[in-house]
Structure formats: structure tokens, C-alpha cells
PDB file of N, CA and C in Angstrom:
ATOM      1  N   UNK A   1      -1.135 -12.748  -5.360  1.00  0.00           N
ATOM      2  CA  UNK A   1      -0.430 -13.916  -4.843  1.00  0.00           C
ATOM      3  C   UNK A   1       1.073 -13.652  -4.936  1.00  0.00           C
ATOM      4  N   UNK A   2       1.675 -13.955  -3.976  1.00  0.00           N
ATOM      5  CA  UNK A   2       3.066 -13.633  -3.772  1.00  0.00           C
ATOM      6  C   UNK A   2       3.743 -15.349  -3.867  1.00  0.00           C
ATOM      7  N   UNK A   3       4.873 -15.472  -4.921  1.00  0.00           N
ATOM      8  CA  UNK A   3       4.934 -17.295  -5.122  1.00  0.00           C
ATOM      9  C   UNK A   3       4.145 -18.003  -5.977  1.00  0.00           C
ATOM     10  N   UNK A   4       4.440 -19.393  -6.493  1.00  0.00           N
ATOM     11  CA  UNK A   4       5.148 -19.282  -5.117  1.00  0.00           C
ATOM     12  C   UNK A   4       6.569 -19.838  -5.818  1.00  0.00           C
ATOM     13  N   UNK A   5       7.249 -20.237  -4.732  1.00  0.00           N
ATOM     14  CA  UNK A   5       9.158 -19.408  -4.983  1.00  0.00           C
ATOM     15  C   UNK A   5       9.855 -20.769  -4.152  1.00  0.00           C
ATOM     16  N   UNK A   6      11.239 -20.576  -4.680  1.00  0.00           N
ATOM     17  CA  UNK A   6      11.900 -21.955  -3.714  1.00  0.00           C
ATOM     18  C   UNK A   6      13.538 -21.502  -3.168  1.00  0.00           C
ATOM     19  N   UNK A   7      13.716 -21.815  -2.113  1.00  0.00           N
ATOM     20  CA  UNK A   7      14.977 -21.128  -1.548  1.00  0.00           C
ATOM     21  C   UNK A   7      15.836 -22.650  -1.103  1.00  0.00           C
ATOM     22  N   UNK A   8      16.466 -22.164  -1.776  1.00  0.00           N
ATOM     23  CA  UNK A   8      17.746 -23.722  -1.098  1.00  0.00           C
ATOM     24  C   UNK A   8      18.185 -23.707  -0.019  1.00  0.00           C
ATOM     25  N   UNK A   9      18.106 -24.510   0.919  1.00  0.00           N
ATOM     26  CA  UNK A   9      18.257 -24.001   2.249  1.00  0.00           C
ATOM     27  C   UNK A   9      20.131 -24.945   2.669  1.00  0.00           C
ATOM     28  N   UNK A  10      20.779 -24.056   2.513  1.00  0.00           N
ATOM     29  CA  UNK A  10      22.644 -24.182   2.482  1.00  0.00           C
ATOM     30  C   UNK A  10      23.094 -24.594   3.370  1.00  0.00           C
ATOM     31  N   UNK A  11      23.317 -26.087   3.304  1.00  0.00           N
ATOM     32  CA  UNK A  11      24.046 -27.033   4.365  1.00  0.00           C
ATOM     33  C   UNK A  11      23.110 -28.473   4.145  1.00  0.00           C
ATOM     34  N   UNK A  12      21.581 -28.120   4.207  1.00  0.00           N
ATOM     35  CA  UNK A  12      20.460 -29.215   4.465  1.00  0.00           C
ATOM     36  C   UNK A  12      20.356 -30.013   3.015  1.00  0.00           C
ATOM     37  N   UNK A  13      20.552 -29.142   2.424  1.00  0.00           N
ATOM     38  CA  UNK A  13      20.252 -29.880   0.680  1.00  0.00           C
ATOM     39  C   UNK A  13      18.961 -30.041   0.723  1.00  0.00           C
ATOM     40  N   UNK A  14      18.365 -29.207   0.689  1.00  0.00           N
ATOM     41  CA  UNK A  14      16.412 -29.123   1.306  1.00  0.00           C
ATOM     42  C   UNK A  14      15.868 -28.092   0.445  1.00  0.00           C
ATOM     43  N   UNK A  15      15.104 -27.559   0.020  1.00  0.00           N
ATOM     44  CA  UNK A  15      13.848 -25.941  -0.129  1.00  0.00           C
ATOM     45  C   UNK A  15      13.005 -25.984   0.501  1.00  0.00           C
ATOM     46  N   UNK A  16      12.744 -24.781   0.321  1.00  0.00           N
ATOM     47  CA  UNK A  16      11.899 -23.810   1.480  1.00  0.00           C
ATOM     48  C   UNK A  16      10.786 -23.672  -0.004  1.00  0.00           C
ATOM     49  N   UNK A  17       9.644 -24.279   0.351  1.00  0.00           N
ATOM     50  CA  UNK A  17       8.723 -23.879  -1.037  1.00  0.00           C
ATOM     51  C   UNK A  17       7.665 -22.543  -0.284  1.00  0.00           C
ATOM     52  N   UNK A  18       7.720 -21.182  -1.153  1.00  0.00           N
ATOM     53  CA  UNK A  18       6.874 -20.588  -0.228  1.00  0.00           C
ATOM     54  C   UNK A  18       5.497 -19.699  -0.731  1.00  0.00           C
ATOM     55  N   UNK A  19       4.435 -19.844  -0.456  1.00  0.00           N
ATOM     56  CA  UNK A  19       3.437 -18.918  -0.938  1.00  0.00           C
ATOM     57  C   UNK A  19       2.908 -18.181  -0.135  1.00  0.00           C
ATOM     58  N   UNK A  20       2.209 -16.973  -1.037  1.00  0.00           N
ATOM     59  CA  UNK A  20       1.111 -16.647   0.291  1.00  0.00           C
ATOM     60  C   UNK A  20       0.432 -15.318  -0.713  1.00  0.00           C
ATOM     61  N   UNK A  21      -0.530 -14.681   0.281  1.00  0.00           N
ATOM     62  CA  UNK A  21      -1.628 -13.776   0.372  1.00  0.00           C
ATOM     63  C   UNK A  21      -2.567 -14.196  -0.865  1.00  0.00           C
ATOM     64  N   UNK A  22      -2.987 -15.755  -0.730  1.00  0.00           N
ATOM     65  CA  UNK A  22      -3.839 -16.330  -1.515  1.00  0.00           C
ATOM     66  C   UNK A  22      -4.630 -17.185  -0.599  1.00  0.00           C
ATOM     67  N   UNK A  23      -5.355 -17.657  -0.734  1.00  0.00           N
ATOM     68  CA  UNK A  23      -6.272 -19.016   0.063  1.00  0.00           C
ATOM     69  C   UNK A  23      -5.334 -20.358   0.229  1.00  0.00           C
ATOM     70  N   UNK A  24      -5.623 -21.361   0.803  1.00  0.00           N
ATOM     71  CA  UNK A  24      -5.221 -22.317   1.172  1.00  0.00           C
ATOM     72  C   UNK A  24      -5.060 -23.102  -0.479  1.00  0.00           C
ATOM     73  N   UNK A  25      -6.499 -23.471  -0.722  1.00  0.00           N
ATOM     74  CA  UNK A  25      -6.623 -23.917  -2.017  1.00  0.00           C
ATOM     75  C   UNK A  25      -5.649 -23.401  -3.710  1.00  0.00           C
ATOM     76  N   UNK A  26      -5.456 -22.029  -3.736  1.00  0.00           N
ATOM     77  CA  UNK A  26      -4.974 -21.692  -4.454  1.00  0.00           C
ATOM     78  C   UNK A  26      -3.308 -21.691  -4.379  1.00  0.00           C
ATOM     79  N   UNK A  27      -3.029 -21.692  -3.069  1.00  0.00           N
ATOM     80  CA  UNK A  27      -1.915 -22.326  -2.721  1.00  0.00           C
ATOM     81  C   UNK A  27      -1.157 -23.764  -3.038  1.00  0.00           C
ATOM     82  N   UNK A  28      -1.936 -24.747  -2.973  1.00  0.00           N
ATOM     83  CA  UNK A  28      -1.929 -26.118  -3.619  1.00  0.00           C
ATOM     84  C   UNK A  28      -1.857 -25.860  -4.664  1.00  0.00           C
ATOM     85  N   UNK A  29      -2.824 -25.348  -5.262  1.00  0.00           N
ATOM     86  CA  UNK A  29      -2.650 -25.136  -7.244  1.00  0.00           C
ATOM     87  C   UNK A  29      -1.337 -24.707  -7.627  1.00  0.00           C
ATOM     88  N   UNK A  30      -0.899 -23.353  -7.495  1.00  0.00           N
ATOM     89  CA  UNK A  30       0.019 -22.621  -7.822  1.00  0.00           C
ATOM     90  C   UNK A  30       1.247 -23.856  -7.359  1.00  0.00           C
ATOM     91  N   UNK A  31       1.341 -24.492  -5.967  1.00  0.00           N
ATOM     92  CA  UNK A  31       2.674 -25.299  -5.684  1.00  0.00           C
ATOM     93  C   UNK A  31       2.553 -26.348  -6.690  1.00  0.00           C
ATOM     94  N   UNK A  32       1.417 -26.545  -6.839  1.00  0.00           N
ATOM     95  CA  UNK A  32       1.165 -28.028  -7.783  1.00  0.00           C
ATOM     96  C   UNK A  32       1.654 -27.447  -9.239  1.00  0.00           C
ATOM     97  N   UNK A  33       1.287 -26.694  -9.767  1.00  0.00           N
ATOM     98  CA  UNK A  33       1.721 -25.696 -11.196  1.00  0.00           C
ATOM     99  C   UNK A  33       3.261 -25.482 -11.229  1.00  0.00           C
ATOM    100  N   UNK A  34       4.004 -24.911 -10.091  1.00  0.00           N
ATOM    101  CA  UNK A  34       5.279 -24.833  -9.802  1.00  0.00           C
ATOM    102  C   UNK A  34       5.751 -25.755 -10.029  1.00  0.00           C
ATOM    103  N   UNK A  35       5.591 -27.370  -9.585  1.00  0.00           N
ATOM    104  CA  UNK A  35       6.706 -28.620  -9.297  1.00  0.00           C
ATOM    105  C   UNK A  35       6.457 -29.005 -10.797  1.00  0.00           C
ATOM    106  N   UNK A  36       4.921 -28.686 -11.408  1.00  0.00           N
ATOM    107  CA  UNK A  36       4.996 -29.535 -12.252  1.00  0.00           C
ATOM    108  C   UNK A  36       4.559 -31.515 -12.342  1.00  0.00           C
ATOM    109  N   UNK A  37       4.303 -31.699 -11.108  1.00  0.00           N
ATOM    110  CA  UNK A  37       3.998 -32.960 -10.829  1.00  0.00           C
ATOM    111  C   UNK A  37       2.682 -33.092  -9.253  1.00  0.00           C
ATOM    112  N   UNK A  38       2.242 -33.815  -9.225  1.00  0.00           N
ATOM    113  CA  UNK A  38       1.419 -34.038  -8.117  1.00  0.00           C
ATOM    114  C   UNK A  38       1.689 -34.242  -6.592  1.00  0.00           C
ATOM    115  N   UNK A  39       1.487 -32.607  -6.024  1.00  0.00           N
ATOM    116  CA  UNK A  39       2.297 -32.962  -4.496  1.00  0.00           C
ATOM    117  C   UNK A  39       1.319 -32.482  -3.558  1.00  0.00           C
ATOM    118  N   UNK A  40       1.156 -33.959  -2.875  1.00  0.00           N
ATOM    119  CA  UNK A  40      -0.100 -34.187  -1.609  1.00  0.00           C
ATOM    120  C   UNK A  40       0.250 -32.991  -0.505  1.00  0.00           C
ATOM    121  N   UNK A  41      -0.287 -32.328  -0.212  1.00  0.00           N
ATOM    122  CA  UNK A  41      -0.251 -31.816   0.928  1.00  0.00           C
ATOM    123  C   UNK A  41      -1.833 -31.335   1.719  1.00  0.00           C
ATOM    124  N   UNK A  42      -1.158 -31.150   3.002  1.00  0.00           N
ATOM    125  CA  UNK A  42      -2.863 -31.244   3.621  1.00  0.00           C
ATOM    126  C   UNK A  42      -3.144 -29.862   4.241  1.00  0.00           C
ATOM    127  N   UNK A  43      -3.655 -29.127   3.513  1.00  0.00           N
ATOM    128  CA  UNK A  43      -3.767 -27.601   3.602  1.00  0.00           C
ATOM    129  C   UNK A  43      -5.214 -27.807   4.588  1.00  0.00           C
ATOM    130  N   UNK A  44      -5.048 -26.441   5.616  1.00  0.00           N
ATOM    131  CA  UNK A  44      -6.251 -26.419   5.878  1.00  0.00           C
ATOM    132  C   UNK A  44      -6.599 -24.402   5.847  1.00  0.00           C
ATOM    133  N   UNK A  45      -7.632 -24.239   5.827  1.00  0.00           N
ATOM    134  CA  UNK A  45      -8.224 -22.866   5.654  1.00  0.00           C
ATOM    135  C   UNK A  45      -8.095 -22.190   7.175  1.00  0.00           C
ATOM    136  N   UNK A  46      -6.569 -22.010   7.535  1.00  0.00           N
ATOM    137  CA  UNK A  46      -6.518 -20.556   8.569  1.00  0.00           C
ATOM    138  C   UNK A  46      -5.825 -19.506   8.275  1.00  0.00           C
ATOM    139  N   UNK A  47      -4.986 -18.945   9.001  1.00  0.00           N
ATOM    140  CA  UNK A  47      -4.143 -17.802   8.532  1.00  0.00           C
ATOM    141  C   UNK A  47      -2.765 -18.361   8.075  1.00  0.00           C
ATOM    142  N   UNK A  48      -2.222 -19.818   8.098  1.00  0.00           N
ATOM    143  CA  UNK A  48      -1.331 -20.195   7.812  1.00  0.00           C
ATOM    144  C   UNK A  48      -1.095 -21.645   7.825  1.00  0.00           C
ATOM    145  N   UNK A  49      -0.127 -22.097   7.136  1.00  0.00           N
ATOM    146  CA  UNK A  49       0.383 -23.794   7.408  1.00  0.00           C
ATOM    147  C   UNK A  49       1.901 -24.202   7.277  1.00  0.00           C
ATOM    148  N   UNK A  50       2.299 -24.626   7.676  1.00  0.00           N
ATOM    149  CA  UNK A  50       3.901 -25.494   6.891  1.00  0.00           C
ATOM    150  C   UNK A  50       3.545 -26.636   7.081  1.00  0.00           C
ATOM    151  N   UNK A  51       4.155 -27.769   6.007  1.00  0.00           N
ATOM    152  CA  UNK A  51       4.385 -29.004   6.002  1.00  0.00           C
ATOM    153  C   UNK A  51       5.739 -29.240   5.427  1.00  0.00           C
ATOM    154  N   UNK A  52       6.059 -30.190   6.209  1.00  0.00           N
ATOM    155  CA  UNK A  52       7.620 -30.576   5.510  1.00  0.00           C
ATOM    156  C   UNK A  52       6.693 -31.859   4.375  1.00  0.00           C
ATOM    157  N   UNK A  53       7.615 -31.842   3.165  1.00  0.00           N
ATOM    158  CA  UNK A  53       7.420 -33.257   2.458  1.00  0.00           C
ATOM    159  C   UNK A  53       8.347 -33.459   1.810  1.00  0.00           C
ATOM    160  N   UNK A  54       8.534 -34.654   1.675  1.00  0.00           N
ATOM    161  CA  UNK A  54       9.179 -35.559   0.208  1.00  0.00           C
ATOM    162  C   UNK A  54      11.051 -34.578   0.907  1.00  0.00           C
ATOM    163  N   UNK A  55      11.033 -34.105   1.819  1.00  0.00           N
ATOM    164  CA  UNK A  55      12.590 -33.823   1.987  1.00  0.00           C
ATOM    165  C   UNK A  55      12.207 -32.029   2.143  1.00  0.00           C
ATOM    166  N   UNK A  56      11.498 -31.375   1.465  1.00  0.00           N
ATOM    167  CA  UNK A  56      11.567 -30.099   1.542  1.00  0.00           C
ATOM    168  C   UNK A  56      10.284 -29.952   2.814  1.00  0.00           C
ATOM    169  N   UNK A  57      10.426 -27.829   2.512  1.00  0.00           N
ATOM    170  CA  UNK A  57       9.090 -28.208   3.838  1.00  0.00           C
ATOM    171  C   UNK A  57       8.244 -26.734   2.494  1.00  0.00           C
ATOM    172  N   UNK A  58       6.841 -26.701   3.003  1.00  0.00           N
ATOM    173  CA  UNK A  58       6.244 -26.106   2.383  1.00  0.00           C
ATOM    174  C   UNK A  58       5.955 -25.139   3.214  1.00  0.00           C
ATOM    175  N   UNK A  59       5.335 -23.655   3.049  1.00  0.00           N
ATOM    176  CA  UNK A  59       4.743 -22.593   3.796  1.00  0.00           C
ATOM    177  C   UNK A  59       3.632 -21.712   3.251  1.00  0.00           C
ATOM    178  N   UNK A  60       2.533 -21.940   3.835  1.00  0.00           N
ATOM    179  CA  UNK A  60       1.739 -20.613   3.058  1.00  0.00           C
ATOM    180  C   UNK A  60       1.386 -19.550   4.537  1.00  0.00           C
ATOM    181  N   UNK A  61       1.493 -18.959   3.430  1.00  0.00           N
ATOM    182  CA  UNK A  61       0.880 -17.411   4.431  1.00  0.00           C
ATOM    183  C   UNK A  61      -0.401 -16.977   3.532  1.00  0.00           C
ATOM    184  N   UNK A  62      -1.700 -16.726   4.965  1.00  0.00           N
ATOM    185  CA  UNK A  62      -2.815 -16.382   3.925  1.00  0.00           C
ATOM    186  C   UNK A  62      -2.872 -14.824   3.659  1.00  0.00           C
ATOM    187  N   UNK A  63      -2.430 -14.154   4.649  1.00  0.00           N
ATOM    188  CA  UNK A  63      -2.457 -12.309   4.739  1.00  0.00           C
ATOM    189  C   UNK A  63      -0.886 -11.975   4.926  1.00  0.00           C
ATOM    190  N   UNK A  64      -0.338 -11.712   4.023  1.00  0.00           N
ATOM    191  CA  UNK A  64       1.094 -10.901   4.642  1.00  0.00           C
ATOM    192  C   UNK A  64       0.911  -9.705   5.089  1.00  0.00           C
ATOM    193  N   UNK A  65      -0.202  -9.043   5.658  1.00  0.00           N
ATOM    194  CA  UNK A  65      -0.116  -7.906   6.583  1.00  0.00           C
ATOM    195  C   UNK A  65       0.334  -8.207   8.048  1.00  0.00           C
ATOM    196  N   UNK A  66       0.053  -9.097   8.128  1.00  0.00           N
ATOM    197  CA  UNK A  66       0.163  -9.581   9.544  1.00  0.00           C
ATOM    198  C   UNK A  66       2.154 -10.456   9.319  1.00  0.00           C
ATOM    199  N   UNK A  67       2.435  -9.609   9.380  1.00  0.00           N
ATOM    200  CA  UNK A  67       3.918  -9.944  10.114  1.00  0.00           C
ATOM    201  C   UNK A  67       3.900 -10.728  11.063  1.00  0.00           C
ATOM    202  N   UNK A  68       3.416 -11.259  11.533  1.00  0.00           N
ATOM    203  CA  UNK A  68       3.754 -11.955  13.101  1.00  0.00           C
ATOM    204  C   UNK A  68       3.657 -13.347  13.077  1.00  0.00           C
ATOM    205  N   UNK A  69       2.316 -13.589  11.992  1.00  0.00           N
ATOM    206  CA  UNK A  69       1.985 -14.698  11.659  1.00  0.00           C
ATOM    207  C   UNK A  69       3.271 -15.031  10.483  1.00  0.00           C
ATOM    208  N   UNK A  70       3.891 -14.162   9.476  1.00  0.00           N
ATOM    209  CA  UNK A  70       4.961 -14.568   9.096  1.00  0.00           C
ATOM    210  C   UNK A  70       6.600 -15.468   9.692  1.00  0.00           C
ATOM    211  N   UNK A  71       6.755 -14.562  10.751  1.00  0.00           N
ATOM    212  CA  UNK A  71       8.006 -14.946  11.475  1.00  0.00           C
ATOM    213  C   UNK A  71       7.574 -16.223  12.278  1.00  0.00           C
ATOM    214  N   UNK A  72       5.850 -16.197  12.515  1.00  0.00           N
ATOM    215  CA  UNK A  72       5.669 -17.310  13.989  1.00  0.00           C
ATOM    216  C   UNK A  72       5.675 -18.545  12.632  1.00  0.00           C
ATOM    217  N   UNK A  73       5.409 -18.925  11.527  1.00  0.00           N
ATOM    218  CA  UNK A  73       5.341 -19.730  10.514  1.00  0.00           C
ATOM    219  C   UNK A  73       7.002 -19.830  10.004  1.00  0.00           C
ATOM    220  N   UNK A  74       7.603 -18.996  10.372  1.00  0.00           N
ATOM    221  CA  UNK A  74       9.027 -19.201  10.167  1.00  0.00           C
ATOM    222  C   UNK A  74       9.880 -20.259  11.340  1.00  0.00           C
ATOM    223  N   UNK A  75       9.260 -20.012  12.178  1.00  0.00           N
ATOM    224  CA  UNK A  75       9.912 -20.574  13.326  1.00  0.00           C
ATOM    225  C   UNK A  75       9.654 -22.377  13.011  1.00  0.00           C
ATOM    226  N   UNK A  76       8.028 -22.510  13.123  1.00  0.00           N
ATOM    227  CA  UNK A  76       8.001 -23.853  12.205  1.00  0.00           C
ATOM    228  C   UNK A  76       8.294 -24.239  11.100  1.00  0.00           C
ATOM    229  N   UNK A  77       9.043 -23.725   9.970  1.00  0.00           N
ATOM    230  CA  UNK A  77       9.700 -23.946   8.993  1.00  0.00           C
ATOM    231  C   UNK A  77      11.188 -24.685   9.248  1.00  0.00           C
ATOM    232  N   UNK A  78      11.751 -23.626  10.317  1.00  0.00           N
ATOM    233  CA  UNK A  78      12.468 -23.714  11.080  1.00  0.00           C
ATOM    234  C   UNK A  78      12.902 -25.133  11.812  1.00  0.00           C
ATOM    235  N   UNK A  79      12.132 -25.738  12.522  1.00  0.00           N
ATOM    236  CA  UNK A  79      11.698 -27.150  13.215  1.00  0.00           C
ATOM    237  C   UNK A  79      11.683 -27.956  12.383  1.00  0.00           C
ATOM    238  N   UNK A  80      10.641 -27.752  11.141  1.00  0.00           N
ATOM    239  CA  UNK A  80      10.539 -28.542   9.864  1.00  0.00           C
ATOM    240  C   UNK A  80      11.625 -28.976   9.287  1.00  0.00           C
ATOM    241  N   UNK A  81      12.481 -28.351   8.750  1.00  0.00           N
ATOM    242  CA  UNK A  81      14.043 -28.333   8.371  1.00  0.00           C
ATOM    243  C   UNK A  81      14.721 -29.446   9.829  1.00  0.00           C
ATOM    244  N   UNK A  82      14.671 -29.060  10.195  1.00  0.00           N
ATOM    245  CA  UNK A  82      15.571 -29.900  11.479  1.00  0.00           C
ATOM    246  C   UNK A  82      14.956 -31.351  11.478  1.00  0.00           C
ATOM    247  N   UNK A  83      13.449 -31.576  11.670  1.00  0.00           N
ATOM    248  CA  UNK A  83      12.444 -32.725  11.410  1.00  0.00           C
ATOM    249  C   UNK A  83      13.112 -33.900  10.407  1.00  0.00           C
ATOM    250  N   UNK A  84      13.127 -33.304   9.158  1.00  0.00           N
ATOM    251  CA  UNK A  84      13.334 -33.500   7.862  1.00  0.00           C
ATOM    252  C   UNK A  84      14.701 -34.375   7.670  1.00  0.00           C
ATOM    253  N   UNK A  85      15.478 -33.223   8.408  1.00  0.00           N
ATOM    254  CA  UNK A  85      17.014 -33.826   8.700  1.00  0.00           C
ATOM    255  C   UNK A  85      17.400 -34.836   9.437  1.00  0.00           C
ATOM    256  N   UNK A  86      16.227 -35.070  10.713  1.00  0.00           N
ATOM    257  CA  UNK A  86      16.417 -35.876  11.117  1.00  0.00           C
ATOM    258  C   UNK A  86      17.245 -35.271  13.065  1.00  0.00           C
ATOM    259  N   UNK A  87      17.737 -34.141  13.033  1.00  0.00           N
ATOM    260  CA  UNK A  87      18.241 -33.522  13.596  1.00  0.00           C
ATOM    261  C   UNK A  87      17.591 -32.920  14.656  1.00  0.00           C
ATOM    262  N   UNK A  88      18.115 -32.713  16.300  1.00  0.00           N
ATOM    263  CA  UNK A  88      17.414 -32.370  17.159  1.00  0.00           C
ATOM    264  C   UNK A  88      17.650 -31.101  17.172  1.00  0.00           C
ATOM    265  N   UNK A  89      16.598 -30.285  17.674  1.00  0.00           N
ATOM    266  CA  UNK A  89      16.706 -29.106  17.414  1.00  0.00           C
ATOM    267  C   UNK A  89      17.301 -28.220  18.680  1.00  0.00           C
ATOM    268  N   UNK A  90      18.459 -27.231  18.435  1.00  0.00           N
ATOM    269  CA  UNK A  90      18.866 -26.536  19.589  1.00  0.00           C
ATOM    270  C   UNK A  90      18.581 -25.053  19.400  1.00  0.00           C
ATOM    271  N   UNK A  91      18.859 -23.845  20.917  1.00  0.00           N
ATOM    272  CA  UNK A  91      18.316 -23.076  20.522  1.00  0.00           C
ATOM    273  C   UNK A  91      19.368 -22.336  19.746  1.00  0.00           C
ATOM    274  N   UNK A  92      21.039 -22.874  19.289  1.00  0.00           N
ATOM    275  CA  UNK A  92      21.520 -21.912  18.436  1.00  0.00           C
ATOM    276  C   UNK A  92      21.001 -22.369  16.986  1.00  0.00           C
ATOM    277  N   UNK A  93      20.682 -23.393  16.556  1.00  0.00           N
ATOM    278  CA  UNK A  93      20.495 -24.263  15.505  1.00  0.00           C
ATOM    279  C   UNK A  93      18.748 -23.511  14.907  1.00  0.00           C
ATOM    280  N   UNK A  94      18.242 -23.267  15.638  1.00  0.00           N
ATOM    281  CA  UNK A  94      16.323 -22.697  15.034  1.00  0.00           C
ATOM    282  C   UNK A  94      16.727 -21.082  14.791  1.00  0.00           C
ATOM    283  N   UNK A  95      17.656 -20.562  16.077  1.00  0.00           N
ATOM    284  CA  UNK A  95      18.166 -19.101  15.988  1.00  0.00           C
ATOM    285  C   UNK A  95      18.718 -19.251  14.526  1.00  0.00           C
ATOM    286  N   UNK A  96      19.506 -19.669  14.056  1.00  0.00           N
ATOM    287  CA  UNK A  96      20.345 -19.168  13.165  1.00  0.00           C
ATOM    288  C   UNK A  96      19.380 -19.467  11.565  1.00  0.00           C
ATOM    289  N   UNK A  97      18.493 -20.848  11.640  1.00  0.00           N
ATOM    290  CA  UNK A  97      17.777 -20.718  10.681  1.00  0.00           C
ATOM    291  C   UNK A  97      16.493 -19.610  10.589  1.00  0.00           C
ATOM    292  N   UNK A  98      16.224 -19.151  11.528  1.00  0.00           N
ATOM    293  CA  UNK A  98      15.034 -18.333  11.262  1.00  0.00           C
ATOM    294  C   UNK A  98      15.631 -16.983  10.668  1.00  0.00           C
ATOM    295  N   UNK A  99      16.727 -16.381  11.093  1.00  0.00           N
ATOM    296  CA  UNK A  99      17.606 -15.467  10.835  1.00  0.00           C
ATOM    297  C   UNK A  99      17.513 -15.505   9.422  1.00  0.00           C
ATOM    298  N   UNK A 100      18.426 -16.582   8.817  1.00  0.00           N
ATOM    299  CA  UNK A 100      18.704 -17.274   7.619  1.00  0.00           C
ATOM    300  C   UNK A 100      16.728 -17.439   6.845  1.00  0.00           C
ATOM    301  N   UNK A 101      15.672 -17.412   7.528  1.00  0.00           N
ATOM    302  CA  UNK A 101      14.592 -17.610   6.656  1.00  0.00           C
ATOM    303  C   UNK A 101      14.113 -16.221   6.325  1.00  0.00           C
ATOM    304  N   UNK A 102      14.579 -15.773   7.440  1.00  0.00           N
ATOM    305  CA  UNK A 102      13.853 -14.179   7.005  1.00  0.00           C
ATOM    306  C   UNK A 102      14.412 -13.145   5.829  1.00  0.00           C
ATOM    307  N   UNK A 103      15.576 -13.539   6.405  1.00  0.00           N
ATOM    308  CA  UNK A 103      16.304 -13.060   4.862  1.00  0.00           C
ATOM    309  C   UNK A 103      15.753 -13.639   3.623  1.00  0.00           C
ATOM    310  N   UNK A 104      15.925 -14.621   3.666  1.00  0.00           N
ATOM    311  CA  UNK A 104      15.565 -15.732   2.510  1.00  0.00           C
ATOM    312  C   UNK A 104      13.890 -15.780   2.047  1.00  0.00           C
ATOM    313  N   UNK A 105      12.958 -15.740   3.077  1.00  0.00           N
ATOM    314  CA  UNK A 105      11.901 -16.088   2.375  1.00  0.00           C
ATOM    315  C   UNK A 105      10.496 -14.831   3.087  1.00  0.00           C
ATOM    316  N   UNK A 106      11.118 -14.397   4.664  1.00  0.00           N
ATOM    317  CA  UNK A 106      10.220 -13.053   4.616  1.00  0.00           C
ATOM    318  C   UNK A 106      10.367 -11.788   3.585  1.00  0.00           C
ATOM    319  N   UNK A 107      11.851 -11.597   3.796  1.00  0.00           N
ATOM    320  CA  UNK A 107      12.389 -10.260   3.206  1.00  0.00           C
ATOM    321  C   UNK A 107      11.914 -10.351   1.420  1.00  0.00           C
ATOM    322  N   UNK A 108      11.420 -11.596   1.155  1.00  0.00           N
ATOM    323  CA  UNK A 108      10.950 -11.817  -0.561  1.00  0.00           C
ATOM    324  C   UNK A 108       9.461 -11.826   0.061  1.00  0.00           C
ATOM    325  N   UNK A 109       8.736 -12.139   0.696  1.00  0.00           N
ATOM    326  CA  UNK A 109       7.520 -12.204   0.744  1.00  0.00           C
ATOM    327  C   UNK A 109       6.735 -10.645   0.518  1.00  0.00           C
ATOM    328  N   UNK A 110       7.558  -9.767   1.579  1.00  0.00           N
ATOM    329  CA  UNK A 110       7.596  -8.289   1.592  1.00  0.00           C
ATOM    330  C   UNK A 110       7.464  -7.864   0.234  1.00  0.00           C
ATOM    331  N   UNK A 111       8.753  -8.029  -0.328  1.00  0.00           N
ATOM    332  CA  UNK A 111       9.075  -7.481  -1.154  1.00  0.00           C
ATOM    333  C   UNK A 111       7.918  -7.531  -2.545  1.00  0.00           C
ATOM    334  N   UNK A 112       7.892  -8.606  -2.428  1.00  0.00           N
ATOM    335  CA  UNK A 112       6.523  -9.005  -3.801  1.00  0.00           C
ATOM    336  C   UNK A 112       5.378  -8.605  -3.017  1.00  0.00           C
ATOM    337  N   UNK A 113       5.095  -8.616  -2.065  1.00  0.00           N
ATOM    338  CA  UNK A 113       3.766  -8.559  -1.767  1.00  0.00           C
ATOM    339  C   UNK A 113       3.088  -7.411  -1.339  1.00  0.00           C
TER     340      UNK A 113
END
């Protein structure tokens, strides 16, 4: 299991909560173990999910071999953040956060995983 991990996302006053190459279920545990307190989220069993909540957004990845499914789960992280904010989304505004996620939360996913 890679996570799971929290990235401050600079400007939004938000995190990026992120797990992965675990199951859906074990994903909940570990985020739930992380906060320390009880946080609803509605996981379902595919290769991936984000949910924004409570102000932050969440991400699991079930296989980090698959790169693609990483960046395409970035992009909705991406949206999520903007959602959250309240903010419409443009295409320099998703460009510059996905940029900003990959650094931030692929380039660590890699790295641990």
C-alpha cells in the first residue's frame, strides 16, 4: 500500500488525501486510521475513485502500474479542487493543477510504490 499521504494544495487551503495499490476497502481503513476520526466516503471496487469531502478531495488508485489510470484520476482531482472551491473550471486553471498534482501526488505515488 502506497499512503496514504496528504498534500496541501497552495492557494485552495484544501488536501489532496491520497492512496493506492490496495483495494477500495482497505483504502477507507488506512484514510479512516490516517484522520483519526470517522470519514464517510463512498468507495466503490474498480480501478479507481476521487471524492471531494468535508473541503478536501480524496483519491485511490487500485494498481499503480497502470499510469494512465493515475493521471486520468488526476484530472478529476483536478475538477474536484475547483468543485470544492466553488470555482468554474478553465482550461488554464485544470492545466496548471494537474501539472501541480503530478508533481505532488503522482511523482510520490511512483516513488513509494
Amino acid at each position: 500500500m502506497v499512503g496514504p499521504f496528504h498534500v496541501q494544495v497552495p492557494i485552495f487551503r484544501m488536501a489532496v488525501i491520497a492512496v493506492a495499490n490496495c483495494t477500495a476497502a482497505e483504502a477507507c481503513a488506512a484514510i479512516y486510521a490516517y484522520e483519526g476520526k470517522q470519514t464517510i466516503l463512498e468507495p466503490r471496487e474498480s480501478t479507481a475513485w476521487v471524492q471531494p469531502h468535508k473541503g478536501d478531495v480524496f483519491v485511490w488508485v487500485r494498481d499503480l502500474s497502470e499510469a494512465s489510470v493515475v493521471f486520468h484520476e488526476l484530472v478529476h482531482v483536478a475538477f474536484g479542487i475547483c468543485s470544492e472551491r466553488g470555482m468554474l473550471p478553465d482550461e488554464e486553471l485544470i492545466a496548471y493543477l494537474v501539472g501541480w498534482l503530478k508533481i505532488e501526488v503522482a511523482d510520490r505515488f511512483f516513488e513509494e510504490g
